[in-house]
Structures are given as C-alpha cells and as structure tokens.
N, C-alpha and C. Protein backbone atom coordinates (compact mmCIF):
# COMPACT_ATOMS: atom_id res chain seq x y z
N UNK A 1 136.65 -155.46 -14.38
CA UNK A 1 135.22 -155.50 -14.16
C UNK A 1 134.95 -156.05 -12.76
N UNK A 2 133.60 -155.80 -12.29
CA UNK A 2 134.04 -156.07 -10.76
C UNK A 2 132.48 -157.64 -10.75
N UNK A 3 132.49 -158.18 -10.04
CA UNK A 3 132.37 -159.34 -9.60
C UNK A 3 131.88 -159.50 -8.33
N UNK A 4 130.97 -160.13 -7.80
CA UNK A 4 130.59 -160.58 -6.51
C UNK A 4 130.22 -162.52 -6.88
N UNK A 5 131.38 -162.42 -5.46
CA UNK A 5 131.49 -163.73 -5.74
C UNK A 5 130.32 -164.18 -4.11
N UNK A 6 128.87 -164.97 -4.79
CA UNK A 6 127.83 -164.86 -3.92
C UNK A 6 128.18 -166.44 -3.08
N UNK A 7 128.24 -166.73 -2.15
CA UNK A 7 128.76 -167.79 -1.36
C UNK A 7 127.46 -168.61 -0.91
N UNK A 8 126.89 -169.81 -1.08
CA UNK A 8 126.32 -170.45 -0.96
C UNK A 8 126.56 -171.89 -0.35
N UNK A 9 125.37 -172.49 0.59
CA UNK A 9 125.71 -173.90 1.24
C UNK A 9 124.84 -173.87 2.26
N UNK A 10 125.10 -175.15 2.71
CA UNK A 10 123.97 -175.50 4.14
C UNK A 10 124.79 -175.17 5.36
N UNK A 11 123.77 -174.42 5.86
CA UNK A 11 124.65 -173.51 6.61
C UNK A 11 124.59 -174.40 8.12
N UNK A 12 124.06 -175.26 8.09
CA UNK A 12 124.42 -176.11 9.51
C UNK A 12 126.10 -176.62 9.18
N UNK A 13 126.20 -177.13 8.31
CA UNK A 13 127.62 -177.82 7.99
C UNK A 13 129.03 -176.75 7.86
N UNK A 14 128.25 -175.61 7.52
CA UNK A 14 128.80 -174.32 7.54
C UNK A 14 129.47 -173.95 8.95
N UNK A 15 128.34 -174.03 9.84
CA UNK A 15 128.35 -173.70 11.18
C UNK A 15 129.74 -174.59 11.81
N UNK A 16 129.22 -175.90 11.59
CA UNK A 16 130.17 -176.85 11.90
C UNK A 16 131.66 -176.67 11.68
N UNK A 17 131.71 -176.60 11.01
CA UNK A 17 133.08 -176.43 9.96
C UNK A 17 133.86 -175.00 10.80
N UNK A 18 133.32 -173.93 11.17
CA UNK A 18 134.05 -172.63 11.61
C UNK A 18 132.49 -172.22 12.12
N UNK A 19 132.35 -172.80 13.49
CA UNK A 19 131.54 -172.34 14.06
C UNK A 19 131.24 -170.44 14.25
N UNK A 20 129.98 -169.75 14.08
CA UNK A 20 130.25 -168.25 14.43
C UNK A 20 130.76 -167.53 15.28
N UNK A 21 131.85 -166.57 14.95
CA UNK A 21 132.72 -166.36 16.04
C UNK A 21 134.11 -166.92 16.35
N UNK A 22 134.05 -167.64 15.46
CA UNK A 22 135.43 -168.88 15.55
C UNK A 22 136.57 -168.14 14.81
N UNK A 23 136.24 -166.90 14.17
CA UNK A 23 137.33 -166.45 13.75
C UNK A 23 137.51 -167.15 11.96
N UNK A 24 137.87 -167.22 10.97
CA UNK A 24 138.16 -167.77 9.47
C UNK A 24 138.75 -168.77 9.72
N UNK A 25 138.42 -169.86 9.11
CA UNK A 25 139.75 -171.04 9.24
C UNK A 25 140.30 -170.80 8.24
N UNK A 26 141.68 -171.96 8.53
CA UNK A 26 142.72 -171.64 7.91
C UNK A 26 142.56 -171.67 6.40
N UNK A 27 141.57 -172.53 5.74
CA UNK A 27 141.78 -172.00 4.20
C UNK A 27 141.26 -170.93 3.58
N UNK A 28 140.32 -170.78 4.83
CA UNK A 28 139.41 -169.18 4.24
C UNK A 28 140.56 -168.34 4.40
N UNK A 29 141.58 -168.42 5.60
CA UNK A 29 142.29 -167.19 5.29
C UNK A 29 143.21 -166.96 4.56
N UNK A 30 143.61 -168.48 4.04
CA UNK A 30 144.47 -168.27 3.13
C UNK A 30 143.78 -167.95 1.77
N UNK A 31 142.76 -168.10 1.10
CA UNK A 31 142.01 -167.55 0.39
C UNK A 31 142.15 -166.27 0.38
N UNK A 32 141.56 -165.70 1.71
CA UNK A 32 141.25 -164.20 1.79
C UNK A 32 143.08 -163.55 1.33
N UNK A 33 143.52 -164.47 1.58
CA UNK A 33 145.12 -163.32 2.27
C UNK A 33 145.29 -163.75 0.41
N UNK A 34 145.37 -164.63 -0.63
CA UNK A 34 145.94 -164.85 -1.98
C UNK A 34 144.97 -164.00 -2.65
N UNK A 35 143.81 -163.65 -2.46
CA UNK A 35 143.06 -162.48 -3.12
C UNK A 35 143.80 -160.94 -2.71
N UNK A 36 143.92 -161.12 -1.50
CA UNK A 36 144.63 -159.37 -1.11
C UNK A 36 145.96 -159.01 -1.87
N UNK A 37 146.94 -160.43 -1.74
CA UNK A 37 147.89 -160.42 -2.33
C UNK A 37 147.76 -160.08 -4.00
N UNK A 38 146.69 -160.59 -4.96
CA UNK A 38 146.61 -160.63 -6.22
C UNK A 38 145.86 -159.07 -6.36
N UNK A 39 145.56 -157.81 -5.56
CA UNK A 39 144.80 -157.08 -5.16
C UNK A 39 143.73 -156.64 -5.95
N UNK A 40 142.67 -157.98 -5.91
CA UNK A 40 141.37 -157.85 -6.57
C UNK A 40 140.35 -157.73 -5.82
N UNK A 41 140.42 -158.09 -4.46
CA UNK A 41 139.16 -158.06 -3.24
C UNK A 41 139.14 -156.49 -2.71
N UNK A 42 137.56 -156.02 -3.16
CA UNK A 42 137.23 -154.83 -2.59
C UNK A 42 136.75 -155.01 -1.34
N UNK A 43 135.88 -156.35 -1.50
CA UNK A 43 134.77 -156.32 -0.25
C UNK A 43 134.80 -157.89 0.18
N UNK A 44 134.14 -158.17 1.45
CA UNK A 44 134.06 -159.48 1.63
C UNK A 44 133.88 -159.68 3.16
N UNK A 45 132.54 -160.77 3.28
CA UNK A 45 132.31 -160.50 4.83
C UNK A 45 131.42 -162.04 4.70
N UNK A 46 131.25 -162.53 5.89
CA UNK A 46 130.62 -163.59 6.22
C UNK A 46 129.29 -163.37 6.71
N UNK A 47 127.80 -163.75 6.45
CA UNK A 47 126.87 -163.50 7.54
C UNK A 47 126.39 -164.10 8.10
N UNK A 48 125.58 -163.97 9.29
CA UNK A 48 125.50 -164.32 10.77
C UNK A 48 124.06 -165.11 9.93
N UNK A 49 124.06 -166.45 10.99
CA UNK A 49 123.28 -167.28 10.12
C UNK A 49 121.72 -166.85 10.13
N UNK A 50 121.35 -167.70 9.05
CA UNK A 50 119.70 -167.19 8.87
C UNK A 50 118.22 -166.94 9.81
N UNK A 51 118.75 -167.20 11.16
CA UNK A 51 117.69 -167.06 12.01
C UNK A 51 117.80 -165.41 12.37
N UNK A 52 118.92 -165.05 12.16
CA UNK A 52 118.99 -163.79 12.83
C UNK A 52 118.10 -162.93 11.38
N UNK A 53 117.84 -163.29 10.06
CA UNK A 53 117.47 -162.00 9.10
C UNK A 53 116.04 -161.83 9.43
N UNK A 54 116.05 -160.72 8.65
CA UNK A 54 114.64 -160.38 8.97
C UNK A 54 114.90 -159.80 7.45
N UNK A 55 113.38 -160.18 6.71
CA UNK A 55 112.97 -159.92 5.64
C UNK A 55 111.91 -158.83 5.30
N UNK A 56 112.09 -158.08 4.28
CA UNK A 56 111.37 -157.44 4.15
C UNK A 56 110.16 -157.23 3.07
N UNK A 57 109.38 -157.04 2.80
CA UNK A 57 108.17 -156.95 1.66
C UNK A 57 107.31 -156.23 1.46
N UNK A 58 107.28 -155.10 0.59
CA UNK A 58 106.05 -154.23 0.26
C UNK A 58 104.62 -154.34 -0.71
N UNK A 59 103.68 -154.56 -0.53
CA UNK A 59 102.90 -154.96 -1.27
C UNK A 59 101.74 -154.03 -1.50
N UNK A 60 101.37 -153.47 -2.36
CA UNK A 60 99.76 -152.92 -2.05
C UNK A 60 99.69 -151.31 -1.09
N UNK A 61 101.30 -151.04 -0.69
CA UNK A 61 101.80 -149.90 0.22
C UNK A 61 101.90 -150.56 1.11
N UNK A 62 101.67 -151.84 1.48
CA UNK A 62 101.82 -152.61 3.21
C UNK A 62 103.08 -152.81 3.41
N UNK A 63 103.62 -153.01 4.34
CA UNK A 63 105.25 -153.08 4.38
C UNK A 63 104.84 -154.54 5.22
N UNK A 64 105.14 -155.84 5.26
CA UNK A 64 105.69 -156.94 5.91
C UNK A 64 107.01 -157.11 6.42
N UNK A 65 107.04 -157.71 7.86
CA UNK A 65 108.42 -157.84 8.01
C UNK A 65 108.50 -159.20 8.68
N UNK A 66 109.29 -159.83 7.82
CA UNK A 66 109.17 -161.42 8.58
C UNK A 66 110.71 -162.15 8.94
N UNK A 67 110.45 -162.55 10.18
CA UNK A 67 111.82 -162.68 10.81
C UNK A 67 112.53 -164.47 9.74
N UNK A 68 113.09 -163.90 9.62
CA UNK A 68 113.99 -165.43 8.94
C UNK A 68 113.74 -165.21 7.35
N UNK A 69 114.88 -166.39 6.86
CA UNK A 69 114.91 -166.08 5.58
C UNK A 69 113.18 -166.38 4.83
N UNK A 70 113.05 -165.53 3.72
CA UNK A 70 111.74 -165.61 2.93
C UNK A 70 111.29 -166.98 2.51
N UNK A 71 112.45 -168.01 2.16
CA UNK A 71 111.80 -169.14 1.54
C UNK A 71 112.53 -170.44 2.16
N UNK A 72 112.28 -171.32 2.24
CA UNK A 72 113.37 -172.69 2.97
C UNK A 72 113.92 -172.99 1.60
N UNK A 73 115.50 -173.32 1.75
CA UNK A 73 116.07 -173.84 0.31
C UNK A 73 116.57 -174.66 0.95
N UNK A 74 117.53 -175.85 0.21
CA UNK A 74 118.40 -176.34 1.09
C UNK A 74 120.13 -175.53 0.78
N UNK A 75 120.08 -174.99 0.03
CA UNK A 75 121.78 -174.10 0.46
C UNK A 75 121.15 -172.35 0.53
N UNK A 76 121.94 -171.83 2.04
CA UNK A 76 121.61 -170.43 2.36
C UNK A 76 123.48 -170.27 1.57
N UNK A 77 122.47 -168.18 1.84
CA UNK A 77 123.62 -166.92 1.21
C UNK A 77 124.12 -167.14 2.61
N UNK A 78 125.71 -167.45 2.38
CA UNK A 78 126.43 -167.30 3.86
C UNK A 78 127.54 -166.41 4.54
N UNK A 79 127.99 -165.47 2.87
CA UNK A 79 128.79 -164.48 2.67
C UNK A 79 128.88 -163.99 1.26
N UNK A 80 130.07 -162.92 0.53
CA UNK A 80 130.42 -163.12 -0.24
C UNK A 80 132.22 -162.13 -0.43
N UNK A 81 132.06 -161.96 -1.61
CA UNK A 81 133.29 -161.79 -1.66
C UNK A 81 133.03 -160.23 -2.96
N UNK A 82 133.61 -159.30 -3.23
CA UNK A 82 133.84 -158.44 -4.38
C UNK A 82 134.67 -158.40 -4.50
N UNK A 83 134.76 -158.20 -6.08
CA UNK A 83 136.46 -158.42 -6.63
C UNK A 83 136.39 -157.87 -7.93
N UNK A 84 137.66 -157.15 -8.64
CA UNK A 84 137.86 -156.73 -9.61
C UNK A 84 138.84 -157.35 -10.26
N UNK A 85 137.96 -157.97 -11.53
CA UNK A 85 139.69 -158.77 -12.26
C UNK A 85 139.21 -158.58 -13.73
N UNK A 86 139.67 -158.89 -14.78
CA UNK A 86 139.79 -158.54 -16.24
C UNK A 86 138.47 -158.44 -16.78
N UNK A 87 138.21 -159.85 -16.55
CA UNK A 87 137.19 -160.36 -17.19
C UNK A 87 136.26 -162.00 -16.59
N UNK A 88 135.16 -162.52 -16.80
CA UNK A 88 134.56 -163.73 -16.18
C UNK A 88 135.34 -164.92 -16.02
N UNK A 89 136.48 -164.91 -16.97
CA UNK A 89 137.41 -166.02 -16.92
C UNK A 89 138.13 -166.23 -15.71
N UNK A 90 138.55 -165.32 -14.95
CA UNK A 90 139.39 -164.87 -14.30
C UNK A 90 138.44 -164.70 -12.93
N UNK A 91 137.59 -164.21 -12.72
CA UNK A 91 136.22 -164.11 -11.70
C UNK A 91 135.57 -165.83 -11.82
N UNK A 92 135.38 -166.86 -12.50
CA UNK A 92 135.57 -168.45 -12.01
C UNK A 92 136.26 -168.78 -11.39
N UNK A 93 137.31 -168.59 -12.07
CA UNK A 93 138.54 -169.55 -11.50
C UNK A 93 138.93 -168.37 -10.25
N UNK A 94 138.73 -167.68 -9.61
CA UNK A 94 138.32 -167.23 -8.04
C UNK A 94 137.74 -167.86 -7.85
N UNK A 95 136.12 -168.04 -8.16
CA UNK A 95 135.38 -168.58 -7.22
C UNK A 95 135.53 -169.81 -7.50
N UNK A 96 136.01 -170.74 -8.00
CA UNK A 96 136.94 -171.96 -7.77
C UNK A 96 137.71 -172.37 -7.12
N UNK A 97 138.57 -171.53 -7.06
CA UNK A 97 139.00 -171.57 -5.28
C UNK A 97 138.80 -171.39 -4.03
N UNK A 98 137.67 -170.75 -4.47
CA UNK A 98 137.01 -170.81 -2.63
C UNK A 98 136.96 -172.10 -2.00
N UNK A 99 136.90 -171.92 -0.81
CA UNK A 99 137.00 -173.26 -0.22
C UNK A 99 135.53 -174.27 -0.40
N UNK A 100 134.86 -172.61 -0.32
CA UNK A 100 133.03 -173.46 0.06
C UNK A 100 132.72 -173.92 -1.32
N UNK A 101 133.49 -173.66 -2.48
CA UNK A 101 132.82 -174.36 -3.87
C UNK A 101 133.36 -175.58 -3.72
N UNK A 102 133.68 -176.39 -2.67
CA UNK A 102 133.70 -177.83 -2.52
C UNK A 102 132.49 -178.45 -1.71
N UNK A 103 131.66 -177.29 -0.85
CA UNK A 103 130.46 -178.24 -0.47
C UNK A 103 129.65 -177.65 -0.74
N UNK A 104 129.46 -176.49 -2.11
CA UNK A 104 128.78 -175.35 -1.80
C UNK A 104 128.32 -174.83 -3.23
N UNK A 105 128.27 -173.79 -3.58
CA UNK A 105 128.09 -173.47 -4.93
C UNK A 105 128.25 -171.56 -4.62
N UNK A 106 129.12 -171.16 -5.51
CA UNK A 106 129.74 -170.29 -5.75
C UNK A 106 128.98 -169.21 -6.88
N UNK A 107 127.83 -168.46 -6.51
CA UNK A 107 127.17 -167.55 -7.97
C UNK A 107 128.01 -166.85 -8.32
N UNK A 108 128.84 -166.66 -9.40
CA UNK A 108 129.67 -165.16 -9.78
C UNK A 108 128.52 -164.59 -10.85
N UNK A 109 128.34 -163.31 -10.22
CA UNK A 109 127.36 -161.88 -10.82
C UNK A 109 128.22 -161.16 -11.17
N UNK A 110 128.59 -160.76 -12.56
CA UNK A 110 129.27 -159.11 -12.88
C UNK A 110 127.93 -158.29 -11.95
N UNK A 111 128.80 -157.24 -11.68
CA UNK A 111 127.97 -155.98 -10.78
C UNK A 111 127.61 -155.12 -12.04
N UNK A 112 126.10 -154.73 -12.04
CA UNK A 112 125.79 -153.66 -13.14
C UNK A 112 125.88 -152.27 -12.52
N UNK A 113 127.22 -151.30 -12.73
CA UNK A 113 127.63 -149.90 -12.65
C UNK A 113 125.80 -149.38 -12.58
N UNK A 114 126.04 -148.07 -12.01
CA UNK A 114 124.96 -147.49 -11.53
C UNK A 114 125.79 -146.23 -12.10
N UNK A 115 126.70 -145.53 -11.80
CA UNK A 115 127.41 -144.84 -12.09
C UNK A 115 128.12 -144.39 -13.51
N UNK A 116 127.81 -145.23 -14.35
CA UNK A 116 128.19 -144.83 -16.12
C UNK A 116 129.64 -145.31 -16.38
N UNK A 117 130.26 -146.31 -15.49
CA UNK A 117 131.27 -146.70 -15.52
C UNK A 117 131.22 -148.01 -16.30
C-alpha cells in the first residue's frame, strides 16, 4: 500500500540544520539511501521554504492568489517522502526513522488510489 510520509517542523531550525542548497545531510542521506536499499521509496523531495509559495483560492468563481503560506502555524510542510510497504505498521516505523521525527512530526497518509487499485 503506498504511503506519504508528510514531513513537518519549524522551518527556521530546519534551515539551520542543512541550510537550502546545502545538499542532504548526512542522516537524511542515509535515510534516503536505507529506504532505496529496502526498495519502498517512489518519491521524495524537500521544499524550498515558505516564503517562496504562493497559494491559491477560488471562491464565488474569484480566483485569489496569495504569496506565502495560507495560515501561520508554528511547524511548516518541508518535504515528504512516498513509499510502498505492506501495511501502516511498517509505514510508522519509516516515519520513525526519519531524522526530522526528532524535532518534527511525521503525518503518515495511506494515498487513496484514483485508479481502482
């Protein structure tokens, strides 16, 4: 079953930690490289921090477009990860190992098929 593992945290400390551009540090890549190895990671990407989004909103037929994230939280979406493994048991204990579920919080979503799969 497939899995998105949704990556969450304050993304100043984020920044800090593997500034943008800095390339993965070393436990992200060892992360990344023990998922490739176990070959459950379909997808997985980091994003560029929240000043750069631009949001979108339709209301009434009006389209809004507002630069930055929609609401202030204190932990932003900062990447994530897709993955296919048995079952939810098995999709935790991934996102248990991520590195960022030590300053961070880790959503695992089963993906709902669109396709009849």
């Amino acid at each position: 079953m497939k899995y998105m593992l949704l990556i969450h945290g304050e993304e100043a400390k984020m920044n800090l930690a593997t500034p943008p551009g800095a390339g993965m540090s070393p436990e992200f890549a060892a992360y990344d490289e023990a998922m490739r190895k176990a070959g459950i990671v379909l997808a997985g990407e980091r994003l560029r921090p929240t000043n750069t989004a631009t949001s979108v909103r339709v209301k009434d037929g009006k389209t809004d477009v507002l630069d930055g994230p929609y609401a202030e939280t204190k932990e932003q979406f900062g990447g994530f990860y897709m993955i296919d493994v048995p079952d939810i048991d098995q999709a935790v204990a991934w996102a248990a190992r991520c590195p960022a579920a030590r300053n961070g919080t880790i959503e695992v979503r089963p993906i709902w098929p669109t396709n009849g799969q």
